[in-house]
C-alpha atoms as a PDB file:
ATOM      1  CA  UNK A   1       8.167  16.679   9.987  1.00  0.00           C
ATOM      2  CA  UNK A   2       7.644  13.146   8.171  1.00  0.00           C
ATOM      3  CA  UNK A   3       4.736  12.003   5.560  1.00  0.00           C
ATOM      4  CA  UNK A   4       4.996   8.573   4.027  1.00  0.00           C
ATOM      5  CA  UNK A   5       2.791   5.954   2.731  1.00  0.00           C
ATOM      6  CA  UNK A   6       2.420   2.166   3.705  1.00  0.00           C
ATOM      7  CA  UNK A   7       0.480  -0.273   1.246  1.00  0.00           C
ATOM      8  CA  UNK A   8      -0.559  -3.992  -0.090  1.00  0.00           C
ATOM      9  CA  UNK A   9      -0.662  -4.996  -3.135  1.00  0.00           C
ATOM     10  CA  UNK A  10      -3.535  -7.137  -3.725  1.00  0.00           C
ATOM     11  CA  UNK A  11      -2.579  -8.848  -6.811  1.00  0.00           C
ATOM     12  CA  UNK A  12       1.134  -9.981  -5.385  1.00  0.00           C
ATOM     13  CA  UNK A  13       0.720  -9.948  -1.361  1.00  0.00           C
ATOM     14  CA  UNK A  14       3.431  -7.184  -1.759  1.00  0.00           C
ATOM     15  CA  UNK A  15       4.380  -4.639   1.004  1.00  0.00           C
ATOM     16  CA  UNK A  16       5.898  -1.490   0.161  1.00  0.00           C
ATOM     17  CA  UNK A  17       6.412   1.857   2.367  1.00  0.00           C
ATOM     18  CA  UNK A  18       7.865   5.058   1.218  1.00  0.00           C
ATOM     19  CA  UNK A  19       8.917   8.023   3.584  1.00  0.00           C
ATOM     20  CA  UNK A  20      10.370  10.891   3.561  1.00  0.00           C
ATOM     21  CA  UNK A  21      11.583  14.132   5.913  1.00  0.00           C
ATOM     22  CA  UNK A  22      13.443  16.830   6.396  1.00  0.00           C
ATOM     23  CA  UNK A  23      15.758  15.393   8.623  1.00  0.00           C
ATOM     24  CA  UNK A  24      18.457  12.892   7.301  1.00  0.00           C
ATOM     25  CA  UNK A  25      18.385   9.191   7.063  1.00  0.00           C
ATOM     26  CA  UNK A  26      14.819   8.777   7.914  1.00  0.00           C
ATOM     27  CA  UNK A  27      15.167   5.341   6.179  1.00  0.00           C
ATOM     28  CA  UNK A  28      16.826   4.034   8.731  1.00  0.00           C
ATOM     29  CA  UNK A  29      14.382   4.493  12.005  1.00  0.00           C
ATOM     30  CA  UNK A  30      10.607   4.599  10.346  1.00  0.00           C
ATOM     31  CA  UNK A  31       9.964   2.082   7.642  1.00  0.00           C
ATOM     32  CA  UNK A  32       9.200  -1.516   8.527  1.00  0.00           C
ATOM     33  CA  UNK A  33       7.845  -4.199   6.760  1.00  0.00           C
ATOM     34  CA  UNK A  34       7.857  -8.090   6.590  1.00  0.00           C
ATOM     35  CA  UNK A  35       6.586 -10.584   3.678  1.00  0.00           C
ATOM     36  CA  UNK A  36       3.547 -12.215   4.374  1.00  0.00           C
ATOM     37  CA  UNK A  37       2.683 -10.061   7.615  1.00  0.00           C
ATOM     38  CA  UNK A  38       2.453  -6.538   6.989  1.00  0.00           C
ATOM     39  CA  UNK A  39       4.177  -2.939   7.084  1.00  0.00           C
ATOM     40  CA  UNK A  40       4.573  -0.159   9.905  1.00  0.00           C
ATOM     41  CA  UNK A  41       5.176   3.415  10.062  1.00  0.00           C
ATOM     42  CA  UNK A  42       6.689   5.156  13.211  1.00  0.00           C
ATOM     43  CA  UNK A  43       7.669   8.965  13.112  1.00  0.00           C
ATOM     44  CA  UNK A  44       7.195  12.075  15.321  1.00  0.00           C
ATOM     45  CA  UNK A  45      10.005  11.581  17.720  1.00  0.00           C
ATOM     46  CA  UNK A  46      10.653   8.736  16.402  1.00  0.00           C
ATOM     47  CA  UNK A  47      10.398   5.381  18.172  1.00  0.00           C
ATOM     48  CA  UNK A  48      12.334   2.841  16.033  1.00  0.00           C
ATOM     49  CA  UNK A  49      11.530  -0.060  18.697  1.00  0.00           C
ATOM     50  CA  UNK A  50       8.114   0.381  17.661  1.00  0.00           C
ATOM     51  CA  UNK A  51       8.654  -0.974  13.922  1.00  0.00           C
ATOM     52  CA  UNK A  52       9.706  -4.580  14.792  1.00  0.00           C
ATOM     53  CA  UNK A  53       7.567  -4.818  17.455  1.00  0.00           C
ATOM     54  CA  UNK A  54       4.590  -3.730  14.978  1.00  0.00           C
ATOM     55  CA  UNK A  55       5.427  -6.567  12.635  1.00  0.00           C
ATOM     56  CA  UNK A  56       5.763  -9.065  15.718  1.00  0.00           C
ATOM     57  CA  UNK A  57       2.547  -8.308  16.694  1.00  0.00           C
ATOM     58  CA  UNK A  58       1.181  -8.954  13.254  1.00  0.00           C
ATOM     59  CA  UNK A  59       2.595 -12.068  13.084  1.00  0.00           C
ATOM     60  CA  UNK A  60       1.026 -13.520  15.931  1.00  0.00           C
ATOM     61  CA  UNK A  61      -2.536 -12.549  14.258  1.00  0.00           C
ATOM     62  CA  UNK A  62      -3.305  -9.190  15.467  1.00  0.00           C
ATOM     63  CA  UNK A  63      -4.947  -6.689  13.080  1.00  0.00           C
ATOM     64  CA  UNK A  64      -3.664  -3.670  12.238  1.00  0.00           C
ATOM     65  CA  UNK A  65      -6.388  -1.741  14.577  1.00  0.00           C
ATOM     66  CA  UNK A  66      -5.517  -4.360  17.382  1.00  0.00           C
ATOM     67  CA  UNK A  67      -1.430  -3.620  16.859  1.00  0.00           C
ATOM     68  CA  UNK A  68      -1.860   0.255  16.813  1.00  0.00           C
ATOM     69  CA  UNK A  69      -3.708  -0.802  20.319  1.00  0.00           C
ATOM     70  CA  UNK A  70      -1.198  -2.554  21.531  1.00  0.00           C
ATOM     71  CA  UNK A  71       1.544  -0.546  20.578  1.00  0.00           C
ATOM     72  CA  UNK A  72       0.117   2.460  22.300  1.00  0.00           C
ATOM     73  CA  UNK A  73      -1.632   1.507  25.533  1.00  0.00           C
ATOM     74  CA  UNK A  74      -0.337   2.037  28.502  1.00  0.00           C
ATOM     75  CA  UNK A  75       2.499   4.154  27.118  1.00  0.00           C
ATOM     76  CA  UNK A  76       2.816   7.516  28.238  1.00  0.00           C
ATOM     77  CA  UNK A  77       5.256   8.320  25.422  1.00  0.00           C
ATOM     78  CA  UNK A  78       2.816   7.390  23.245  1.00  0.00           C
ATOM     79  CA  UNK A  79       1.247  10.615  23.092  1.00  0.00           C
ATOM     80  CA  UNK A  80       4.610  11.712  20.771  1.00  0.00           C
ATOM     81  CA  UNK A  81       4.141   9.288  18.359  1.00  0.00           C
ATOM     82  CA  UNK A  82       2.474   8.607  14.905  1.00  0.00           C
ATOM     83  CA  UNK A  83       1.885   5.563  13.991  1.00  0.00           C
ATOM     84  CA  UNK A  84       1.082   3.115  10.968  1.00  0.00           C
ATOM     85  CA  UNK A  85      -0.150  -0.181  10.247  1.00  0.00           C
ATOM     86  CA  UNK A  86      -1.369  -2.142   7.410  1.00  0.00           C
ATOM     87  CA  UNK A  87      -1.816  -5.906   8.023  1.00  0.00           C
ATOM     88  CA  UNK A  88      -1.864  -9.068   6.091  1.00  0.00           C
ATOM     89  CA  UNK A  89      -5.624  -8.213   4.806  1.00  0.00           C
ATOM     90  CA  UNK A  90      -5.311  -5.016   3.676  1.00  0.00           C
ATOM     91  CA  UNK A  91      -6.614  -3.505   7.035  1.00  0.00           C
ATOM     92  CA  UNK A  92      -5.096  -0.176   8.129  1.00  0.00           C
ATOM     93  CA  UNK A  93      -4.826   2.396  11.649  1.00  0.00           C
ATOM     94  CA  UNK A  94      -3.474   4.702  12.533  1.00  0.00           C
ATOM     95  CA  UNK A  95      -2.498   6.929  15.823  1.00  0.00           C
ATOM     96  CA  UNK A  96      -1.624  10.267  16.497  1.00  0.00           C
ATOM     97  CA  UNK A  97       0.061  11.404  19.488  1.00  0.00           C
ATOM     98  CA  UNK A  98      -1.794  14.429  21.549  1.00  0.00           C
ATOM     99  CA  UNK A  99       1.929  16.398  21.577  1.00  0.00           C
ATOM    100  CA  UNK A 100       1.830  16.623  17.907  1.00  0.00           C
ATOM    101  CA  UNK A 101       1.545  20.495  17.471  1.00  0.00           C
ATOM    102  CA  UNK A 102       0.954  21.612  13.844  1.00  0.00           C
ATOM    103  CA  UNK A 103      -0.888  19.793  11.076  1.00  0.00           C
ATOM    104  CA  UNK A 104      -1.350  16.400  11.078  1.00  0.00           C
ATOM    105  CA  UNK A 105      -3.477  13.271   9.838  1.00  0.00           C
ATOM    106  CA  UNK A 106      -4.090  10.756   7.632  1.00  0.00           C
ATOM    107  CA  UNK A 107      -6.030   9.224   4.870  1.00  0.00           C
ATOM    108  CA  UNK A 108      -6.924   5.455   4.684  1.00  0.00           C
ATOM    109  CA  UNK A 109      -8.172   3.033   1.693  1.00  0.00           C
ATOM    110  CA  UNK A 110      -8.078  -0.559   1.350  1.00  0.00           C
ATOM    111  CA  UNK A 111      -4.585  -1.818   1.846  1.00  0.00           C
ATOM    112  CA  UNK A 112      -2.894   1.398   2.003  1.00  0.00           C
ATOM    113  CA  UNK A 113      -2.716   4.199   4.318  1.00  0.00           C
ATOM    114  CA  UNK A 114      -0.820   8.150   3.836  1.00  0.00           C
ATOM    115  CA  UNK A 115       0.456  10.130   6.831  1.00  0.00           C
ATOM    116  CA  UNK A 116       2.277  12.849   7.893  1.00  0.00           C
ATOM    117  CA  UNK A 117       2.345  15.509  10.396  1.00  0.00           C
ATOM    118  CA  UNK A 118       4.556  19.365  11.145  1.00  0.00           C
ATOM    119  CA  UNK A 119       2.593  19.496   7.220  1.00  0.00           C
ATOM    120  CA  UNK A 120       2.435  22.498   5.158  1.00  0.00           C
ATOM    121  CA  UNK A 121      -0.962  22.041   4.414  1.00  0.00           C
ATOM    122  CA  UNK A 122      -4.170  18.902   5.876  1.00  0.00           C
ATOM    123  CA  UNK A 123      -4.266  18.077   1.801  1.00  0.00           C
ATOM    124  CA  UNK A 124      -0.902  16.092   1.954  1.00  0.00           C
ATOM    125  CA  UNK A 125      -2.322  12.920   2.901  1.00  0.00           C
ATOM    126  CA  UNK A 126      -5.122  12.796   0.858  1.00  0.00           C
ATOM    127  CA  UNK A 127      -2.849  13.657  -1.995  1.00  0.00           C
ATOM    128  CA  UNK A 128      -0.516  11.015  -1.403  1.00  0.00           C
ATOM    129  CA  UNK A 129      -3.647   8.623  -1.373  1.00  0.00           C
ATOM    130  CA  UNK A 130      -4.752   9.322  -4.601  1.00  0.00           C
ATOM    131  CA  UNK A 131      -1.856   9.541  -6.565  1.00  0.00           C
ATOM    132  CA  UNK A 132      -1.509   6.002  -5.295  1.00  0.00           C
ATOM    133  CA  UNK A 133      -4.559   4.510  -6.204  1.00  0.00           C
ATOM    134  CA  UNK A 134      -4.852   6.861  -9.414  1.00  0.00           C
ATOM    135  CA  UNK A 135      -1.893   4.298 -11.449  1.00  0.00           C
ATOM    136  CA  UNK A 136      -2.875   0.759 -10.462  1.00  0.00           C
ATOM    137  CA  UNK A 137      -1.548  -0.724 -13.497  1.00  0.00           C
ATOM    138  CA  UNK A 138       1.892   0.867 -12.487  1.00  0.00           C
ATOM    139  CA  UNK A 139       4.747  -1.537 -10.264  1.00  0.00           C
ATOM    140  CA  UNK A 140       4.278  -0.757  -6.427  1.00  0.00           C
ATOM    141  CA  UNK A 141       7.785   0.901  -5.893  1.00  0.00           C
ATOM    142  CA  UNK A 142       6.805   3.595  -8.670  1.00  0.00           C
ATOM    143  CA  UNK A 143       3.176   4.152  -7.349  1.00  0.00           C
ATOM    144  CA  UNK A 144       4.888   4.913  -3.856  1.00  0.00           C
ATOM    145  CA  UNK A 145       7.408   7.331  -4.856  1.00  0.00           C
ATOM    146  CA  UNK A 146       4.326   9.100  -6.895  1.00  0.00           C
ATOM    147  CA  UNK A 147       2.246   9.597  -3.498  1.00  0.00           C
ATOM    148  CA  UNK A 148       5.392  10.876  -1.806  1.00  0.00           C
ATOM    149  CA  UNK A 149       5.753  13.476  -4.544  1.00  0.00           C
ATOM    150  CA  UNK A 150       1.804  14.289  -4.864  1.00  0.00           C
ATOM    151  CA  UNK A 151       2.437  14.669  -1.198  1.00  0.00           C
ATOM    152  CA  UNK A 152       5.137  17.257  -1.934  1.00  0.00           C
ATOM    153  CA  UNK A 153       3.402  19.302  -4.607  1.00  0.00           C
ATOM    154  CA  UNK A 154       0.399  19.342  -2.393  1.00  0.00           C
ATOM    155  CA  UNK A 155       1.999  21.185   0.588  1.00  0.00           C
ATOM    156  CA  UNK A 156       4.776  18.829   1.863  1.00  0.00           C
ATOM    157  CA  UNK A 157       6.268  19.662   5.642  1.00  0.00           C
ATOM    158  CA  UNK A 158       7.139  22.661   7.002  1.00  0.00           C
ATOM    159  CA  UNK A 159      10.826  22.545   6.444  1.00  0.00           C
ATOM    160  CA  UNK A 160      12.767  21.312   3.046  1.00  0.00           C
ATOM    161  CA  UNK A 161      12.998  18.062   2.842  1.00  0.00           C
ATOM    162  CA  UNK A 162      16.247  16.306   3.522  1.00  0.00           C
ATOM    163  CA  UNK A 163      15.795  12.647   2.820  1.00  0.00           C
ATOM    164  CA  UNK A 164      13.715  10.289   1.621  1.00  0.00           C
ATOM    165  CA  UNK A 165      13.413   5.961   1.597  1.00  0.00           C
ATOM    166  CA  UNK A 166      11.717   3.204  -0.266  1.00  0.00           C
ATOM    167  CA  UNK A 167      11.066  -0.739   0.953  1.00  0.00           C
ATOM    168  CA  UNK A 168       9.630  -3.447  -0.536  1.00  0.00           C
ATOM    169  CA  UNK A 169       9.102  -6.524   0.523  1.00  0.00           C
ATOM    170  CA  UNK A 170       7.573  -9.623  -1.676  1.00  0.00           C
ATOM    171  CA  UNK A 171       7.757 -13.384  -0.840  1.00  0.00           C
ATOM    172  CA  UNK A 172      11.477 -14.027   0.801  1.00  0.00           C
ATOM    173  CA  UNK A 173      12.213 -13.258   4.690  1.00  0.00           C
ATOM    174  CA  UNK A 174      14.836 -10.418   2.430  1.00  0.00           C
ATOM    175  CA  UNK A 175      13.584  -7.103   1.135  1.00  0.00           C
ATOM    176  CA  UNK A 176      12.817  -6.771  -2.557  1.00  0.00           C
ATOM    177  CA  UNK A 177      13.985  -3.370  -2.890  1.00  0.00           C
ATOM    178  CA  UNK A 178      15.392  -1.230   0.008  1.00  0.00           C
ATOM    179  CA  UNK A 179      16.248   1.905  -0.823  1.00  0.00           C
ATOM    180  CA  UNK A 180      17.612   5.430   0.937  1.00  0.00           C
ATOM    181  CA  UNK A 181      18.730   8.658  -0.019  1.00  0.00           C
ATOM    182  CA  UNK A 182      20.146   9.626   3.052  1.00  0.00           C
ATOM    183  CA  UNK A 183      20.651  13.493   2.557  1.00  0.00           C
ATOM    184  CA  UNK A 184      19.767  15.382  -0.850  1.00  0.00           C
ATOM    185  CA  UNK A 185      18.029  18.397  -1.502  1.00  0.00           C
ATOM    186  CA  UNK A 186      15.594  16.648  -3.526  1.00  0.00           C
ATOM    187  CA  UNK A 187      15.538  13.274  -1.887  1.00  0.00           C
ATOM    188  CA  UNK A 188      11.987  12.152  -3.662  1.00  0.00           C
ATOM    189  CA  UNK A 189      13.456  12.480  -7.154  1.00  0.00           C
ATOM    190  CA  UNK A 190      16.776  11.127  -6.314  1.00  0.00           C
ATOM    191  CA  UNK A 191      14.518   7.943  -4.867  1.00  0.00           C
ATOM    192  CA  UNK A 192      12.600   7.889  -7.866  1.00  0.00           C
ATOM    193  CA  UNK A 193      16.039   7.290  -9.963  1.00  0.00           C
ATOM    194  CA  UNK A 194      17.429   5.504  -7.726  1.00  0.00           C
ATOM    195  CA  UNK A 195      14.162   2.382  -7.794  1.00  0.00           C
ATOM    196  CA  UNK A 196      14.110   3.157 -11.620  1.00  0.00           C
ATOM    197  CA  UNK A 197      17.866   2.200 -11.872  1.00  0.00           C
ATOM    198  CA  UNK A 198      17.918  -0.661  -9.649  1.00  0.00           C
ATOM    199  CA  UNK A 199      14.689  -1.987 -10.933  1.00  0.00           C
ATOM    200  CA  UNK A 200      16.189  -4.434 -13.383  1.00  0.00           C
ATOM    201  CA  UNK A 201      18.565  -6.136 -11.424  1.00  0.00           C
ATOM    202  CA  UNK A 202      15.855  -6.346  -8.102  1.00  0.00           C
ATOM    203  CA  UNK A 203      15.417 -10.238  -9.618  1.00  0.00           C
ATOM    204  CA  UNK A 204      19.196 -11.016 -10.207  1.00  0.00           C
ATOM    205  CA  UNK A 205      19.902  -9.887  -6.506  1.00  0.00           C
ATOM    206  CA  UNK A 206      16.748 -12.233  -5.674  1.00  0.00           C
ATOM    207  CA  UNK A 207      18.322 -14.949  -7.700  1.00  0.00           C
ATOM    208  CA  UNK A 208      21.653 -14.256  -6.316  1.00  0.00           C
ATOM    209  CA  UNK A 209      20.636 -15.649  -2.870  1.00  0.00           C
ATOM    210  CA  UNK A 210      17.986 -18.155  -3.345  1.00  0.00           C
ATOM    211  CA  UNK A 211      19.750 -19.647  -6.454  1.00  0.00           C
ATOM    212  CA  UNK A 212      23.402 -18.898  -6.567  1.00  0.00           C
ATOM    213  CA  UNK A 213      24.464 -21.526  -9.018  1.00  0.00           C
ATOM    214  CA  UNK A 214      21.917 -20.342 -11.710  1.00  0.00           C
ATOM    215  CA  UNK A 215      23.587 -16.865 -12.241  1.00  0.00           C
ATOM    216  CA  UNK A 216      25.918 -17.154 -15.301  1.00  0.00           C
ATOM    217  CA  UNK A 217      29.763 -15.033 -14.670  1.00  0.00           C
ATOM    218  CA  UNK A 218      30.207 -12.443 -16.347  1.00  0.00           C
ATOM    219  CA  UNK A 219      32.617 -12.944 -19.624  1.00  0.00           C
ATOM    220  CA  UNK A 220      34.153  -9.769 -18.787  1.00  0.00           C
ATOM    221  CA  UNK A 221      34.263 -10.564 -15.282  1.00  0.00           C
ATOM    222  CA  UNK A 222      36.387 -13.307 -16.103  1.00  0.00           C
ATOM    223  CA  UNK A 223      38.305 -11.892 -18.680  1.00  0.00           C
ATOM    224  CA  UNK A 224      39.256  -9.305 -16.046  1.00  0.00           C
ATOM    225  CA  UNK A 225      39.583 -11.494 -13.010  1.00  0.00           C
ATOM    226  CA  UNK A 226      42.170 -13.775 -15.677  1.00  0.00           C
ATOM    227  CA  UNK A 227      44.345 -10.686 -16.172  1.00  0.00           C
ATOM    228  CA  UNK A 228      44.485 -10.594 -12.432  1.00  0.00           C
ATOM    229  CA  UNK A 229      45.890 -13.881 -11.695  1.00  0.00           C
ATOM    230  CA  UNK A 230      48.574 -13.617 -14.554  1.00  0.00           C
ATOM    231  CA  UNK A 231      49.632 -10.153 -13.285  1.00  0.00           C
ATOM    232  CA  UNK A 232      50.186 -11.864  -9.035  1.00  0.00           C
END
């Protein structure tokens, strides 16, 4: 009941995934990704261990074909799960369980990979693909949140949809953007407004760690946090 998208970017190194089902906080058990190393997807009965160990597994070298490998053999749960990868290269895999019943798949290009399954129709994927790869010029976050709604229009999941999530990850060991709308009845718009809102400040939160003494206060800030002291 999940279709999401996992991609590079090959002019900034960039990671982003996007995700989204009818269940509620998917954000917080199937999107993974790590600067420099790659991103993974987990969903259909959900194994969250399988994220981190994904991106562990990248790290030490292993392609995304080689992870998928690893992550499934010898597993007899494995036969539940779908599964992601797209590694530091731009290579992708994917796997997908024998117990999935209804419609499933997925649809692979150079550094990014769409897939789904309990779909309302084998175009989703595809879909989500080419909306992708149809705005390069466009920042990652937004060409994500396209595919998941080209994914939508073309057939979606069975069931509405009941959240949706959106990470990012650039240079720092820290997420660039990590966002969730954890239960909405139109959780792909409200995560389109949401990355378009926190866009501009995505660098000042950056800054905020990495160079604390460089962000300027706020006059009203301190016009307010004045009034404060006087008033204790």
């Amino acid at each position: 009941m999940t279709f999401s998208i996992a991609a590079r970017d090959p002019d900034t190194g960039a990671f982003g995934v996007a995700v989204t089902t009818s269940g509620l906080c998917v954000g917080a058990r199937c999107p993974y990704a790590a600067a420099g190393v790659g991103a993974v997807l987990t969903q259909h009965r959900t194994d969250p261990r399988l994220g981190p160990l994904g991106l562990r597994l990248l790290e030490q070298g292993l392609s995304a074909e080689e992870t998928v490998a690893a992550l499934t053999a010898g597993r007899d749960d494995a036969r539940w799960r779908q599964i992601a990868v797209v590694d530091a290269s731009g290579r992708t895999a994917a796997f997908h369980g024998s117990e999935i019943y209804s419609w499933h798949g997925h649809a692979a290009a150079d550094g990014a990979i769409a897939i789904g399954n309990i779909l309302g129709s084998e175009a989703v994927p595809q879909a989500m693909l080419d909306a992708f790869l149809a705005d390069r010029a466009s920042l990652l976050e937004s060409r994500l949140v396209a595919a998941l709604a080209a994914g939508l229009a073309a057939g979606g999941e069975l069931d509405p949809l009941g959240s949706a999530a959106l990470l990012v990850v650039r240079d720092d060991p820290f997420p660039w953007m990590d966002l969730r709308v954890d239960r909405s009845d139109d959780p792909i718009a409200d995560l389109g407004a949401l990355a378009a809102a926190y866009a501009p400040s995505a660098d000042g939160t950056r800054r905020r760690v990495l160079e604390p003494e460089t962000i300027a206060n706020s006059p009203d800030l301190m016009r307010r946090h004045a009034e404060l002291l006087k008033s204790t």
